[in-house]
N, C-alpha and C. Protein backbone atom coordinates (compact mmCIF):
# COMPACT_ATOMS: atom_id res chain seq x y z
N UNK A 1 19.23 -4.13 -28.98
CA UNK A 1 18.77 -3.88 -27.63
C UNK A 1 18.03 -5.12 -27.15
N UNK A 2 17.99 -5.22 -26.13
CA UNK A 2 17.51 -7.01 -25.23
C UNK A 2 16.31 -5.80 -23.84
N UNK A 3 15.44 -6.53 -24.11
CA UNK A 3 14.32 -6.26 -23.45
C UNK A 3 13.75 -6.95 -22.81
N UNK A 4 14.39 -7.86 -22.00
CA UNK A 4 13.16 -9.08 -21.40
C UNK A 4 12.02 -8.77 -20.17
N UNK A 5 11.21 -9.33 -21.01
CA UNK A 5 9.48 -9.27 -20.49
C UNK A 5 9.42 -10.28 -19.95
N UNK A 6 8.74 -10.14 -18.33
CA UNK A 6 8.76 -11.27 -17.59
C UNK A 6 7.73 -11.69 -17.26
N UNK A 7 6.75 -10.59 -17.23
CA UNK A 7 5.14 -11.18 -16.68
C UNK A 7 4.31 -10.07 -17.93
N UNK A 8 2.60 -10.30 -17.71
CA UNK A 8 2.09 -9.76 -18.71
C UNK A 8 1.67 -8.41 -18.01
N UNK A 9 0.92 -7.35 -18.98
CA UNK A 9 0.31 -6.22 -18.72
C UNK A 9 -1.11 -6.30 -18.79
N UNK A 10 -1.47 -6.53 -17.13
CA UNK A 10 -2.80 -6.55 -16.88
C UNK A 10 -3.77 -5.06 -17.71
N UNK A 11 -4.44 -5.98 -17.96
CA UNK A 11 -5.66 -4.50 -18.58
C UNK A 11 -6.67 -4.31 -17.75
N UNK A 12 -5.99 -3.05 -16.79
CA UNK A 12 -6.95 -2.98 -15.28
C UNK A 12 -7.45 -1.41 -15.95
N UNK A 13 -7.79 -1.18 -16.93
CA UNK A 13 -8.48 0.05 -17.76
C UNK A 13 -8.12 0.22 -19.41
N UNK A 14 -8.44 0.73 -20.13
CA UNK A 14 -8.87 1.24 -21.09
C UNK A 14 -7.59 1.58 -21.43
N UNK A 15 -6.86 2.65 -20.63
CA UNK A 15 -5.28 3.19 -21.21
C UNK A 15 -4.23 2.76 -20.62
N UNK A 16 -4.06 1.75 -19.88
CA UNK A 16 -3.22 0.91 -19.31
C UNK A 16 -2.16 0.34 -20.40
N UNK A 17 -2.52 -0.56 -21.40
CA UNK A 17 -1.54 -0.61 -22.55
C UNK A 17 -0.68 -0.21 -23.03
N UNK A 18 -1.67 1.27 -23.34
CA UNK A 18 -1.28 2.48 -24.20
C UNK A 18 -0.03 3.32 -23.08
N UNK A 19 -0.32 3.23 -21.92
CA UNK A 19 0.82 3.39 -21.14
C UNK A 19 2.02 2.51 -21.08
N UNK A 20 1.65 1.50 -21.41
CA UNK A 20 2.70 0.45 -21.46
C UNK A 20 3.96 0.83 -22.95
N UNK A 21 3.02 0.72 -23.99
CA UNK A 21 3.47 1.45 -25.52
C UNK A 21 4.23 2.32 -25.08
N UNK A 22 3.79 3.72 -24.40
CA UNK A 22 4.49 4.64 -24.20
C UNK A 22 6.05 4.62 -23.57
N UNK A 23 5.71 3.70 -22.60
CA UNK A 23 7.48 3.79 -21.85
C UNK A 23 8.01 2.52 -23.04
N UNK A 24 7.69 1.86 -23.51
CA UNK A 24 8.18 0.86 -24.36
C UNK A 24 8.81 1.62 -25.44
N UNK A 25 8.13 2.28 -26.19
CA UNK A 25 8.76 3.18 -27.14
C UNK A 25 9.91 4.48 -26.76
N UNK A 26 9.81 4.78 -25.12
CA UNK A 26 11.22 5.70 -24.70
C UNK A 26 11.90 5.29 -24.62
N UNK A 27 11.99 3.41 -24.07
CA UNK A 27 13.01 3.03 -23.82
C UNK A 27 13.92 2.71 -25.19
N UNK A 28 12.81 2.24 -26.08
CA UNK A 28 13.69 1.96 -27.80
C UNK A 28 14.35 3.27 -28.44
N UNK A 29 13.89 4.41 -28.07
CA UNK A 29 14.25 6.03 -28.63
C UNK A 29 15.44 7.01 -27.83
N UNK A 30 15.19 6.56 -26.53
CA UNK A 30 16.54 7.04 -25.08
C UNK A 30 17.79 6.72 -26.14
N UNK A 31 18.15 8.12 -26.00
CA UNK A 31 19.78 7.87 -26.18
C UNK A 31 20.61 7.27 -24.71
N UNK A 32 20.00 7.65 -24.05
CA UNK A 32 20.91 6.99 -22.30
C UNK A 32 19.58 7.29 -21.32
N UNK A 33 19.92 6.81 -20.10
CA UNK A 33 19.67 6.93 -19.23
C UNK A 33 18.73 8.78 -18.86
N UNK A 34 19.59 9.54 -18.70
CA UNK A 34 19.22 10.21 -18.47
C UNK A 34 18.25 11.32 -19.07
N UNK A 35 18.07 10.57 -20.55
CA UNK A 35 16.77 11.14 -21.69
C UNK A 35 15.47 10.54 -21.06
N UNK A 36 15.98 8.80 -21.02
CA UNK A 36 14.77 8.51 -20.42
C UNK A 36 13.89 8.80 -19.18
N UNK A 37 14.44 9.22 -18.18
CA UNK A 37 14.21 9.36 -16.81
C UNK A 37 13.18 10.70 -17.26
N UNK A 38 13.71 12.31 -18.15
CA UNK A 38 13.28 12.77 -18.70
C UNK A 38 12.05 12.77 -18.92
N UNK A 39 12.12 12.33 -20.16
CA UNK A 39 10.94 11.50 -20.99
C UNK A 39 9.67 11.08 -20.00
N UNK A 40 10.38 10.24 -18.97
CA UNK A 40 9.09 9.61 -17.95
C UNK A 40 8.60 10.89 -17.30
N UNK A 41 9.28 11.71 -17.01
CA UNK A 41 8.74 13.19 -15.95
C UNK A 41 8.19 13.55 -16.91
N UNK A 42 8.29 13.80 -18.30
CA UNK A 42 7.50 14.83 -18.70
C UNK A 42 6.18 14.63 -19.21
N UNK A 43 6.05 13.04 -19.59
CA UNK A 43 5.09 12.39 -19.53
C UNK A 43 4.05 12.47 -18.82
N UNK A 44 4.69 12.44 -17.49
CA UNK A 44 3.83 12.24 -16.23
C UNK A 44 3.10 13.91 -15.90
N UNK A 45 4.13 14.62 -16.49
CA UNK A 45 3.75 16.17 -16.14
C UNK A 45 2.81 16.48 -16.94
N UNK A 46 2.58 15.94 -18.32
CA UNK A 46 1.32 16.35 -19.00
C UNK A 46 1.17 14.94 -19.59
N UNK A 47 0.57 14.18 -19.10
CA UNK A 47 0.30 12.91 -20.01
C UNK A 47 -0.78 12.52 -20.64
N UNK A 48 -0.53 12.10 -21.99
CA UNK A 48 -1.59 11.87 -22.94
C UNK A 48 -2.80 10.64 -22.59
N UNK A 49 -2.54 10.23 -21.93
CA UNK A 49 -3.55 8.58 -21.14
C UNK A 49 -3.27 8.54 -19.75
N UNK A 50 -3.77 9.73 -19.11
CA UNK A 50 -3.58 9.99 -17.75
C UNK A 50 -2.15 9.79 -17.23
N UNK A 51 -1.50 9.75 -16.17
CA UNK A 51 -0.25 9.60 -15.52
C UNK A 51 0.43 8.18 -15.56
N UNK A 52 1.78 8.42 -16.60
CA UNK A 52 2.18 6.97 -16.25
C UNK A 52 2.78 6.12 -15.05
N UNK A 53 3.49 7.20 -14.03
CA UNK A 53 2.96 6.90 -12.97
C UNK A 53 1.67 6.22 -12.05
N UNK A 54 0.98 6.60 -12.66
CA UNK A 54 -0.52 5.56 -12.31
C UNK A 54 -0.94 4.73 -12.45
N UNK A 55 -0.11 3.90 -13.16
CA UNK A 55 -0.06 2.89 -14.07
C UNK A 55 1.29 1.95 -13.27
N UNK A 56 2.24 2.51 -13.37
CA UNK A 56 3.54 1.67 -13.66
C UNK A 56 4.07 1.71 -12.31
N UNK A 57 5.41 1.45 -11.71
CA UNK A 57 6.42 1.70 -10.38
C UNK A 57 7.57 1.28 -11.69
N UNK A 58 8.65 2.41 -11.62
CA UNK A 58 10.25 2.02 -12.53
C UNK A 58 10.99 2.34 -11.75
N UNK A 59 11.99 1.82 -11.54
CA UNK A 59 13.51 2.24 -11.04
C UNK A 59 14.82 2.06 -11.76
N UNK A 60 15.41 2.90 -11.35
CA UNK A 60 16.88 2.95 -11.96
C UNK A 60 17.81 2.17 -11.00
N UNK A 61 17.72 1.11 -11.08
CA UNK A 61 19.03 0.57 -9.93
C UNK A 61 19.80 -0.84 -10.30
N UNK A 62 20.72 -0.89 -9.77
CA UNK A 62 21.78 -2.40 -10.32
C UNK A 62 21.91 -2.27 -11.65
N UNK A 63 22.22 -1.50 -12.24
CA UNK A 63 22.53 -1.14 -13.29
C UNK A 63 21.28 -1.51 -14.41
N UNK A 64 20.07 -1.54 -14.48
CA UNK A 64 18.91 -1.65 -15.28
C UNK A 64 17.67 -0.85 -14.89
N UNK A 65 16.75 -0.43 -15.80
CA UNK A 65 15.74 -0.37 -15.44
C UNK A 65 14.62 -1.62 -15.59
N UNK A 66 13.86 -1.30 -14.37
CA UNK A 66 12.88 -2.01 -14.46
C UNK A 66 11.53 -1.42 -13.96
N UNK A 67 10.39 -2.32 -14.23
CA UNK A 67 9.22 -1.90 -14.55
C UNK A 67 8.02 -2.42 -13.80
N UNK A 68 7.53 -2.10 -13.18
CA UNK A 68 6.30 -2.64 -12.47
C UNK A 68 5.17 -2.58 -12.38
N UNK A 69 3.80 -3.15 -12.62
CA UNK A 69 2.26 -2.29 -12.52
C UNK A 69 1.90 -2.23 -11.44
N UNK A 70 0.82 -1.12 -11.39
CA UNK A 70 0.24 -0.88 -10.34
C UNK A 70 -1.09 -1.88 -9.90
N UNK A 71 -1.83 -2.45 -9.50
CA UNK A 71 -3.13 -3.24 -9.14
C UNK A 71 -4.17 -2.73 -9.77
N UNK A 72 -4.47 -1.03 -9.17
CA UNK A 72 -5.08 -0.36 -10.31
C UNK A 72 -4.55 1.27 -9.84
N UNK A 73 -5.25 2.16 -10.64
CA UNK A 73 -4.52 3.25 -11.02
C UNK A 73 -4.84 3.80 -10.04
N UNK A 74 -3.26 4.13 -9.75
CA UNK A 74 -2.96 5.16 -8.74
C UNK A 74 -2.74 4.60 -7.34
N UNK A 75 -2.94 3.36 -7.44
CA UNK A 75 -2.45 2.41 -6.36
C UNK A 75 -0.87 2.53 -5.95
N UNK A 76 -1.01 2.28 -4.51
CA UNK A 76 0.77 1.72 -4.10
C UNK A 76 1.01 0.63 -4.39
N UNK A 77 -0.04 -0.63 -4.51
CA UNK A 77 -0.18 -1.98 -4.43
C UNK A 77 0.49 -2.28 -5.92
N UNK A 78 1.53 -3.00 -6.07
CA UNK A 78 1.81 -3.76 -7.30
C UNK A 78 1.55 -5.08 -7.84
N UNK A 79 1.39 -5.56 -9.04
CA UNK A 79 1.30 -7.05 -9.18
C UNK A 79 2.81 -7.43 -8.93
N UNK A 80 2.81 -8.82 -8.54
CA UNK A 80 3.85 -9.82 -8.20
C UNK A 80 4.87 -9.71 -9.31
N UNK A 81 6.28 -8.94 -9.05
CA UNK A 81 6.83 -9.36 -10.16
C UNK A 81 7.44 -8.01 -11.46
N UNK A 82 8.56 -7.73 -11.61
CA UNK A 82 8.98 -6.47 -12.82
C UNK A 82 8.04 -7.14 -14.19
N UNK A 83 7.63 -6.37 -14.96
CA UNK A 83 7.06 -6.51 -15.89
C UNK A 83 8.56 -6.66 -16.94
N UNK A 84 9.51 -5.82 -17.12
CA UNK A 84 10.44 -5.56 -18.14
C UNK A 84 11.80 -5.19 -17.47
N UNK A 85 12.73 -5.45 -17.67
CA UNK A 85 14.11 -4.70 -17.21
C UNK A 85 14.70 -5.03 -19.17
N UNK A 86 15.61 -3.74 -18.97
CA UNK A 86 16.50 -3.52 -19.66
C UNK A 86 17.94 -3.08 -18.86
N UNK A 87 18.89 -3.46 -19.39
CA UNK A 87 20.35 -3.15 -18.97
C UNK A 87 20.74 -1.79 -19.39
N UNK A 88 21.44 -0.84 -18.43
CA UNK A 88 21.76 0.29 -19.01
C UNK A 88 22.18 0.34 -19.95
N UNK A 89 23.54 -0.57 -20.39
CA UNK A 89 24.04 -1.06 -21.52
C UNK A 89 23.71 -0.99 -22.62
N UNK A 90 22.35 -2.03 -22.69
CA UNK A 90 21.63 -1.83 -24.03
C UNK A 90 20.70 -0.91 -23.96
N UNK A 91 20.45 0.50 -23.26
CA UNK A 91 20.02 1.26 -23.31
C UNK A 91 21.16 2.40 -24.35
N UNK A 92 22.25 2.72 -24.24
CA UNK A 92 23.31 3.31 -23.82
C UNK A 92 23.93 2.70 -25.67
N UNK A 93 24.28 1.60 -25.62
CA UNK A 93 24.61 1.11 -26.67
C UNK A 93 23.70 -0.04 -27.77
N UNK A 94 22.60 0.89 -27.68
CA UNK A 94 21.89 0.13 -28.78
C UNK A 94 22.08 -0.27 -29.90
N UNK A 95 21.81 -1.12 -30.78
CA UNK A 95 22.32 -1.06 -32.22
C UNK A 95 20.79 -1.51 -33.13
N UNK A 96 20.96 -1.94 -33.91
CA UNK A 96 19.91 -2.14 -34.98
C UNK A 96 18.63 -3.89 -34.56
N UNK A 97 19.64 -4.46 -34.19
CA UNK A 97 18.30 -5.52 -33.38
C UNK A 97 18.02 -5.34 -32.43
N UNK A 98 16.72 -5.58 -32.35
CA UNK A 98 16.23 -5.17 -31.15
C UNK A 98 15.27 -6.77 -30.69
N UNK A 99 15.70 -7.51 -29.66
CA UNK A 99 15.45 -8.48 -28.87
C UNK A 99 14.67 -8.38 -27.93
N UNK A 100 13.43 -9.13 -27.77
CA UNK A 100 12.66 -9.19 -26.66
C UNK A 100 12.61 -10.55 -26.21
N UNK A 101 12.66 -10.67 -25.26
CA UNK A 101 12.52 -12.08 -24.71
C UNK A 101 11.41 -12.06 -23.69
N UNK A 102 10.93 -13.18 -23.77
CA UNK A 102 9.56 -13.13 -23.02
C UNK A 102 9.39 -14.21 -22.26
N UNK A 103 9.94 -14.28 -21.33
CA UNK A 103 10.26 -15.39 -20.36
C UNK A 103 8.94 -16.11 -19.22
């Protein structure tokens, strides 16, 4: 799986990270697309480090997801920039390496 990280994860609180960990680890565990999307709702519906929504902006579009922070929690305001995209692809057809690039 190819993960490229494009900017860093501001630590605008305490569980900001730990939110970060969290969708980081659905995206390595998603069998497809549609586990993950899942995964993020149910998160958000009872979440262990407040709402990852509060934290993040993701979308499903052009065939990747990608990832965005918020300024601070619970903001509309984002920092400059996707934090992470992954390709459906290597969502979908993962195999045993797993690649991050950090551009």
């Amino acid at each position: 799986m190819k993960i490229i990280i494009s900017n860093p994860i501001h630590p605008i609180d305490e569980y900001a990270s730990k939110a970060f960990i969290q969708i980081l680890n659905m995206l390595l565990l998603a069998d497809n697309i549609v586990e993950l999307n899942a995964w993020l709702i149910d998160f958000n519906i009872s979440p262990q480090y407040r709402s990852l929504s509060g934290y993040f902006s993701w979308s499903f579009g052009n065939q990747k997801f990608t990832l965005r922070q918020r300024i601070r929690y619970g903001s509309q305001s984002l920092f400059k920039g996707d934090i992470l995209e992954v390709s459906f692809l290597n969502i979908l057809y993962k195999n045993t390496d797993i690649t991050i690039n950090i551009n």
